[in-house]
N, C-alpha and C. Protein backbone atom coordinates (compact mmCIF):
# COMPACT_ATOMS: atom_id res chain seq x y z
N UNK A 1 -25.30 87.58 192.57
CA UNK A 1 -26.50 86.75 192.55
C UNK A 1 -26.09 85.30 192.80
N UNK A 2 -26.87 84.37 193.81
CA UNK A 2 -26.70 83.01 194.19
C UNK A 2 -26.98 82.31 192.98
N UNK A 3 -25.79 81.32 192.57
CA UNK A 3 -26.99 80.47 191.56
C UNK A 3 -27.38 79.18 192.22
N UNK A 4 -28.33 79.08 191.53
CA UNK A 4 -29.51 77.47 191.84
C UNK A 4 -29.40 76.48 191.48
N UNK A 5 -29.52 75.41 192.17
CA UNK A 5 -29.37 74.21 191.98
C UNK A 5 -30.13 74.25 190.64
N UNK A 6 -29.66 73.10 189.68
CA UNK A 6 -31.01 72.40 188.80
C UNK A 6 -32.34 72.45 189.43
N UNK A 7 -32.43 71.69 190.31
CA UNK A 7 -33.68 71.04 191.07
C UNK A 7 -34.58 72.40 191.24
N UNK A 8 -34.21 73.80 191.58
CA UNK A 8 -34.24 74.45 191.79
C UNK A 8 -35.39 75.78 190.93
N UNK A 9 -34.92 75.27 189.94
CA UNK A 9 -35.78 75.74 188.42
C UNK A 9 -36.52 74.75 188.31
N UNK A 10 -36.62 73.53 188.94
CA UNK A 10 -37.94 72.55 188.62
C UNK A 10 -38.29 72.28 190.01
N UNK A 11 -38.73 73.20 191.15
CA UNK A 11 -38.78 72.98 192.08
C UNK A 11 -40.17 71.91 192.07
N UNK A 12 -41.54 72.03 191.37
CA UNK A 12 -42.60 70.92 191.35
C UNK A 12 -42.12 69.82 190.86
N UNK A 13 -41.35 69.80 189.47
CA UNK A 13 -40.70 68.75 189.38
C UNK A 13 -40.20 67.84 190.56
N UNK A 14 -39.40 68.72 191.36
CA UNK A 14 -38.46 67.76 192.19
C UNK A 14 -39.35 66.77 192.97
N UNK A 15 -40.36 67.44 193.38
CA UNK A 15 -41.51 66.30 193.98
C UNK A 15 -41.47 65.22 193.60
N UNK A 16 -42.22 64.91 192.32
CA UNK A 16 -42.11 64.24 191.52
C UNK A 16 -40.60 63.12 191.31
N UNK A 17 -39.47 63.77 191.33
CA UNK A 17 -38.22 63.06 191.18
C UNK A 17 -37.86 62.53 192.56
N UNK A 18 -37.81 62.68 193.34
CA UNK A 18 -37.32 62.59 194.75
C UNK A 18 -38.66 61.92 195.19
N UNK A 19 -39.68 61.68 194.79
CA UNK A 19 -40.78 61.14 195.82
C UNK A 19 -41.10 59.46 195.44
N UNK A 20 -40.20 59.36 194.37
CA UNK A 20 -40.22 58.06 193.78
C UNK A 20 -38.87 57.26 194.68
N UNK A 21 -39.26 56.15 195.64
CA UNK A 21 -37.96 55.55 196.67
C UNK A 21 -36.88 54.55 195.74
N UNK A 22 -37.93 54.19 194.45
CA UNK A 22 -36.80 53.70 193.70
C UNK A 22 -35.48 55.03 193.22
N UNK A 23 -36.10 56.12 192.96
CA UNK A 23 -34.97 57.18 192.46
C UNK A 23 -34.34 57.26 193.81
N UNK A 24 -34.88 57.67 194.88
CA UNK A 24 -34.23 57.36 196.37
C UNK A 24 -32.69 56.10 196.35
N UNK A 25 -33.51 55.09 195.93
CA UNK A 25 -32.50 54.06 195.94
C UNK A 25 -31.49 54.18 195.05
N UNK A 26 -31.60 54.58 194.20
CA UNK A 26 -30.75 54.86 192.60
C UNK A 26 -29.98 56.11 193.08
N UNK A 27 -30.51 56.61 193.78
CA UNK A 27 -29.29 58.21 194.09
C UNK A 27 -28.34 57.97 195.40
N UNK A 28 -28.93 56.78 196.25
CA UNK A 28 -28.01 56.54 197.31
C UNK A 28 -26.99 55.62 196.71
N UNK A 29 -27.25 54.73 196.10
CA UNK A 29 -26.02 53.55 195.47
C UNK A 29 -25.43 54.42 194.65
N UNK A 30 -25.59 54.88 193.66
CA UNK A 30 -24.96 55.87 193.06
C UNK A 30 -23.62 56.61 193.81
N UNK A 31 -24.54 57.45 194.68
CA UNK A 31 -23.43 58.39 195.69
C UNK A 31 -22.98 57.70 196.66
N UNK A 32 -22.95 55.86 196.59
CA UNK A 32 -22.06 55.38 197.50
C UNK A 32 -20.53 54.92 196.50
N UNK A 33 -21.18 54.96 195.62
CA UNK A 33 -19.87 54.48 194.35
C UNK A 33 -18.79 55.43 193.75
N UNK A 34 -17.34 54.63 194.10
CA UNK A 34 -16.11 55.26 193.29
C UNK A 34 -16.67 55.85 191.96
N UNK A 35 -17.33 56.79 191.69
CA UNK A 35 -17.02 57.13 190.42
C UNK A 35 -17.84 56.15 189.61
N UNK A 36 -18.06 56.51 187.92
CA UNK A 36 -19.13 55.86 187.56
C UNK A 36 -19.23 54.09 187.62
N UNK A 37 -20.68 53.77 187.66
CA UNK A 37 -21.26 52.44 187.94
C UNK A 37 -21.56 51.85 186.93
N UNK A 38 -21.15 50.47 186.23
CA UNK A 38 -22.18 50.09 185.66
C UNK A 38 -23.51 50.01 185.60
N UNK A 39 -24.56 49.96 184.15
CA UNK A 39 -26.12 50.11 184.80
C UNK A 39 -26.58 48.56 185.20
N UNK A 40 -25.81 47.96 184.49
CA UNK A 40 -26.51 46.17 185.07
C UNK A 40 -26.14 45.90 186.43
N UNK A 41 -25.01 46.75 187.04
CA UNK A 41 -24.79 46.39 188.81
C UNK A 41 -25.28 46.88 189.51
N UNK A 42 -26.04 48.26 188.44
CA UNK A 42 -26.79 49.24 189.71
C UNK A 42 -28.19 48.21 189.81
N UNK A 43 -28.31 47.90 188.52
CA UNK A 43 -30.22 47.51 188.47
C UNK A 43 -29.97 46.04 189.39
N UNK A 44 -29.20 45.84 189.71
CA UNK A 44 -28.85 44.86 190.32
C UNK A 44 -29.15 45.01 192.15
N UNK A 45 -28.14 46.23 192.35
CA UNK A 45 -28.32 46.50 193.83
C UNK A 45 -29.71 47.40 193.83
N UNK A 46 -30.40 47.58 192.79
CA UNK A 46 -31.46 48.52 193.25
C UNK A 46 -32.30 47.41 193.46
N UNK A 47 -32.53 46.57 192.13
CA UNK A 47 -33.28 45.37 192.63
C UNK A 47 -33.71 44.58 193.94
N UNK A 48 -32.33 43.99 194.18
CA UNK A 48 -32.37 43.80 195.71
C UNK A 48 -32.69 44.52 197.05
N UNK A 49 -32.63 45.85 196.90
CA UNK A 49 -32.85 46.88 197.68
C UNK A 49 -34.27 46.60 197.65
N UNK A 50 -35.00 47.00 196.46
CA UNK A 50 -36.69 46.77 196.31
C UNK A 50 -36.97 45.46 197.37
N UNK A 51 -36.49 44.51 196.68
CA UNK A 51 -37.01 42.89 196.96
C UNK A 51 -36.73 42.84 198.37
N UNK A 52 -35.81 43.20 199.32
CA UNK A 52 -35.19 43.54 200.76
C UNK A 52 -34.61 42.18 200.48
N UNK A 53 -33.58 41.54 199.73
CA UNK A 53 -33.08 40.69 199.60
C UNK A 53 -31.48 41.05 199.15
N UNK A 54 -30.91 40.14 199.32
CA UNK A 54 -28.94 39.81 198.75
C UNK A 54 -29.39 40.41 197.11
N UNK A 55 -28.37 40.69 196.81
CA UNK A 55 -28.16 41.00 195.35
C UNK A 55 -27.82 39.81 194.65
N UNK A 56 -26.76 38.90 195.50
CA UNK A 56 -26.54 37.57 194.73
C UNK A 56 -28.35 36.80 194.44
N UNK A 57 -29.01 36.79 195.14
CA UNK A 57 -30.92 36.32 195.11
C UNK A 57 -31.39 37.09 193.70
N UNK A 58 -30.95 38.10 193.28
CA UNK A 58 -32.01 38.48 192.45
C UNK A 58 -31.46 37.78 190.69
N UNK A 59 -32.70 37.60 190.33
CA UNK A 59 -32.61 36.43 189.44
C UNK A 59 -32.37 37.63 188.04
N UNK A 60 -31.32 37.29 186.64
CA UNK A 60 -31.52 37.94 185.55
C UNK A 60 -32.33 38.43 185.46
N UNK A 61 -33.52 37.74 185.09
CA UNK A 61 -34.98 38.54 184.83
C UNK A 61 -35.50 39.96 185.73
N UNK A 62 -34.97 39.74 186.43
CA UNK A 62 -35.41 40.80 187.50
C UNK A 62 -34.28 41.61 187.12
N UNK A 63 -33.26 41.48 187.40
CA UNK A 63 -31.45 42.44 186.54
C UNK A 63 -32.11 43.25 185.64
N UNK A 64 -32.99 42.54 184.57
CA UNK A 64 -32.90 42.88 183.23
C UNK A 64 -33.91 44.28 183.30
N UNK A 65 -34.92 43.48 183.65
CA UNK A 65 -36.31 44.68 184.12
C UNK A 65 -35.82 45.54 185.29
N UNK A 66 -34.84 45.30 185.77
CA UNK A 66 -34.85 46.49 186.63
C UNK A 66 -33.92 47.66 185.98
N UNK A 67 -33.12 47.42 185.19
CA UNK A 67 -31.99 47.91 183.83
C UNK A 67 -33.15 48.62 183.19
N UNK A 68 -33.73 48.00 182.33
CA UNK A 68 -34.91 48.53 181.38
C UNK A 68 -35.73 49.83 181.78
N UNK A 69 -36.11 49.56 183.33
CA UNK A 69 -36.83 50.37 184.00
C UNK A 69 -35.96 51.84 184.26
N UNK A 70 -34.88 51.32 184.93
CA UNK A 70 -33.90 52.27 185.36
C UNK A 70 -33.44 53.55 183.81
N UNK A 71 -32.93 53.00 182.89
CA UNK A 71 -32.76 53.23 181.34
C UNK A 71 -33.97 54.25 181.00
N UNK A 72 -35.01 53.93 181.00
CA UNK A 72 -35.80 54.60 180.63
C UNK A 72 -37.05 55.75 181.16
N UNK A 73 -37.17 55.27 182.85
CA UNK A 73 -37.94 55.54 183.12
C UNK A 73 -37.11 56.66 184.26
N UNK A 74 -35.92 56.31 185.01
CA UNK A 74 -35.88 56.73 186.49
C UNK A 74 -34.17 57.51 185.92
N UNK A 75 -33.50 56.93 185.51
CA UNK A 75 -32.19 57.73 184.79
C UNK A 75 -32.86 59.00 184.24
N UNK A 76 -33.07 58.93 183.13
CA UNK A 76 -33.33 60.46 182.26
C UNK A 76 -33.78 61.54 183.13
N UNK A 77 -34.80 61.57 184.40
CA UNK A 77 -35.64 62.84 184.76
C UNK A 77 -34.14 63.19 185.61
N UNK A 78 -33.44 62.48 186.22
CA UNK A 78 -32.60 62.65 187.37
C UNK A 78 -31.21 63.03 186.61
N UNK A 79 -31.45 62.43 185.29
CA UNK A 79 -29.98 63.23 184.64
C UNK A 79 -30.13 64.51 184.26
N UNK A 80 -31.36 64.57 183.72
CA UNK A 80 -31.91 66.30 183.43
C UNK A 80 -31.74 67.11 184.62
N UNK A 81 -31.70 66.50 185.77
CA UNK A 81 -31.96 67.67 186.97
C UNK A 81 -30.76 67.49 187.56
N UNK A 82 -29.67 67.04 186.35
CA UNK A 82 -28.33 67.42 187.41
C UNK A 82 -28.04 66.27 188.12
N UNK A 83 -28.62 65.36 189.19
CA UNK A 83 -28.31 64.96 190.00
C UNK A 83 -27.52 63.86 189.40
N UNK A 84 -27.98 62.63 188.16
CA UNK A 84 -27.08 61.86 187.91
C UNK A 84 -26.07 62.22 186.32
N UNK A 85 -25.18 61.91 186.01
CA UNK A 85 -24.79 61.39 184.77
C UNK A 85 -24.96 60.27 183.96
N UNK A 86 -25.52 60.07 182.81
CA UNK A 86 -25.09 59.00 182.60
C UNK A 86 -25.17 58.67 181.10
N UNK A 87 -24.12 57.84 180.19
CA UNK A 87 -23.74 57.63 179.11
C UNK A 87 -24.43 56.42 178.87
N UNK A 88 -25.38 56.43 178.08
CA UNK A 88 -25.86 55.13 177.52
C UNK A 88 -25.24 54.19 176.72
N UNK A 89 -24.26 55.23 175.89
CA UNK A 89 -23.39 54.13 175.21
C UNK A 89 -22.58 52.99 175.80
N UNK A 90 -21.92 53.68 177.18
CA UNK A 90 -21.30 52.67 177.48
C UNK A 90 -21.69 52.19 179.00
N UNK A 91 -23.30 52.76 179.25
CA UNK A 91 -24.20 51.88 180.06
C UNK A 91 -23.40 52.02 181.21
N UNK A 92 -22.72 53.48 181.54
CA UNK A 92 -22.40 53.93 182.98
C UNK A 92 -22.88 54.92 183.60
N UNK A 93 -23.30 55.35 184.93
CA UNK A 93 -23.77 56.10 185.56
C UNK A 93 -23.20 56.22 187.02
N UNK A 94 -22.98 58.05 186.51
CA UNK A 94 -22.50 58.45 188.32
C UNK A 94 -22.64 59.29 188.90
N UNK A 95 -22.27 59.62 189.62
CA UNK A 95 -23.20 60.95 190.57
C UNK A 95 -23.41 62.43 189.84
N UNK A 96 -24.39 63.38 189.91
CA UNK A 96 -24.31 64.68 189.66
C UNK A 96 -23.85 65.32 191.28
N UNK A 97 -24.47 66.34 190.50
CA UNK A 97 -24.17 67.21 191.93
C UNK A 97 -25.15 67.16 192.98
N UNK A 98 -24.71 66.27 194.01
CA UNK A 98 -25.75 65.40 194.87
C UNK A 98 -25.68 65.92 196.15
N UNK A 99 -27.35 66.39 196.79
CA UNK A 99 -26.65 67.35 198.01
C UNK A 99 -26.86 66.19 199.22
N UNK A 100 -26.88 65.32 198.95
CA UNK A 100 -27.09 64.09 199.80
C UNK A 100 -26.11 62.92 199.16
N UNK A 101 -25.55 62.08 200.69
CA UNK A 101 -24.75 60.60 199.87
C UNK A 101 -25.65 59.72 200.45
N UNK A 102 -25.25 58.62 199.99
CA UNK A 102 -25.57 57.10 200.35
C UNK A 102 -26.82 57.46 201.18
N UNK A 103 -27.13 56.35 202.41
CA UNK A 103 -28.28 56.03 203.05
C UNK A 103 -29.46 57.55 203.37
N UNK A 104 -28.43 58.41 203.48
CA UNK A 104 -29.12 60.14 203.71
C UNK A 104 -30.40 59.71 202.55
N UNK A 105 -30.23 59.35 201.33
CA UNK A 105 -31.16 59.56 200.46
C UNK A 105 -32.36 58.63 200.77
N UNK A 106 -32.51 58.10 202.14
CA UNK A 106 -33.43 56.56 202.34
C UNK A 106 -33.63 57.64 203.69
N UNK A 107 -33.35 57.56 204.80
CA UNK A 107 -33.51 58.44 205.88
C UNK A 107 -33.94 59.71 206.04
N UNK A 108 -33.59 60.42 205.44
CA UNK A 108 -33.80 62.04 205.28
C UNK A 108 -35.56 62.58 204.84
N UNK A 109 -36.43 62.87 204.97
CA UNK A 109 -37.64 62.87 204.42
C UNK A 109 -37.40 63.71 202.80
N UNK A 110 -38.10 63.36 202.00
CA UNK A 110 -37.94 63.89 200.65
C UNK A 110 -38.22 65.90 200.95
N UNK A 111 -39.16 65.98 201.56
CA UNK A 111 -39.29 67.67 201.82
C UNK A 111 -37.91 68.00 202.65
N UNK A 112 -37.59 67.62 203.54
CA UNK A 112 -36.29 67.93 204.02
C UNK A 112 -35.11 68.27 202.59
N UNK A 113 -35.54 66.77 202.36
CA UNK A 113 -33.99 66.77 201.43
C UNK A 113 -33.95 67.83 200.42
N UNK A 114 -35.46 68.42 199.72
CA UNK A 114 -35.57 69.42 198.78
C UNK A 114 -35.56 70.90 199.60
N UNK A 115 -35.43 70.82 200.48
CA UNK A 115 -35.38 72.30 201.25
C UNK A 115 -33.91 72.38 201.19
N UNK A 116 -33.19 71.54 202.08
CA UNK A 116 -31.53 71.21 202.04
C UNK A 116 -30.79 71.74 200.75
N UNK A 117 -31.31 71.33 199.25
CA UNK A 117 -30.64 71.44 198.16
C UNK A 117 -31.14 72.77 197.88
N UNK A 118 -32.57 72.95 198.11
CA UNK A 118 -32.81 74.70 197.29
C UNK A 118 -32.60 75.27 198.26
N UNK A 119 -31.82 75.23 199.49
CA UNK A 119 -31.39 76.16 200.20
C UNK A 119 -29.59 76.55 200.68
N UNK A 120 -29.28 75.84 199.81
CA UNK A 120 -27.87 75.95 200.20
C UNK A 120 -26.83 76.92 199.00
């Protein structure tokens, strides 16, 4: 018997996870990084990603809320489904088992990309 991705057992879920471009953005920086990330550098490059601006441009306040956001809202569904890791204690995060890297997760259409993973 094949086994299944995470995503796989939450296939409506995945909609939901993958249709959000901030999790898009959060799963490509992620799977462009050595191994785990800090969360204040990610909320950092995700930030800027949002804003279509330098990362050096984005101001604390924006760091902070984009951390906060990331922490609570866009980390947890994507750690449950496998795709990321991440330790709150020491506020690092890094790839799960990701059937896509870097920019693939910005390019690729979200139905593509969920056919790709529940089909392999």
């Amino acid at each position: 018997m094949q086994s299944q991705s995470p995503l796989a057992d939450h296939a409506g879920d995945a909609f939901d996870l993958l249709g959000s471009h901030r999790r898009r953005l959060l799963l490509a920086r992620v799977s462009e990084a050595d191994g785990a990330v800090p969360l204040d550098w990610l909320a950092g490059r995700v930030a800027a990603d949002e804003a279509g601006t330098a990362t050096e441009a984005v101001t604390e306040r924006e760091r902070e809320r984009t951390a906060v956001w990331l922490h609570h809202a866009d980390i947890p569904p994507l750690s449950a489904a496998g795709l990321l890791r991440y330790d709150p204690g020491r506020g690092l995060v890094s790839a799960g088992d990701l059937p896509l890297e870097g920019e693939e997760w910005l390019e690729m259409p979200v139905v593509e990309a969920l056919e790709a993973w529940n089909g392999r």
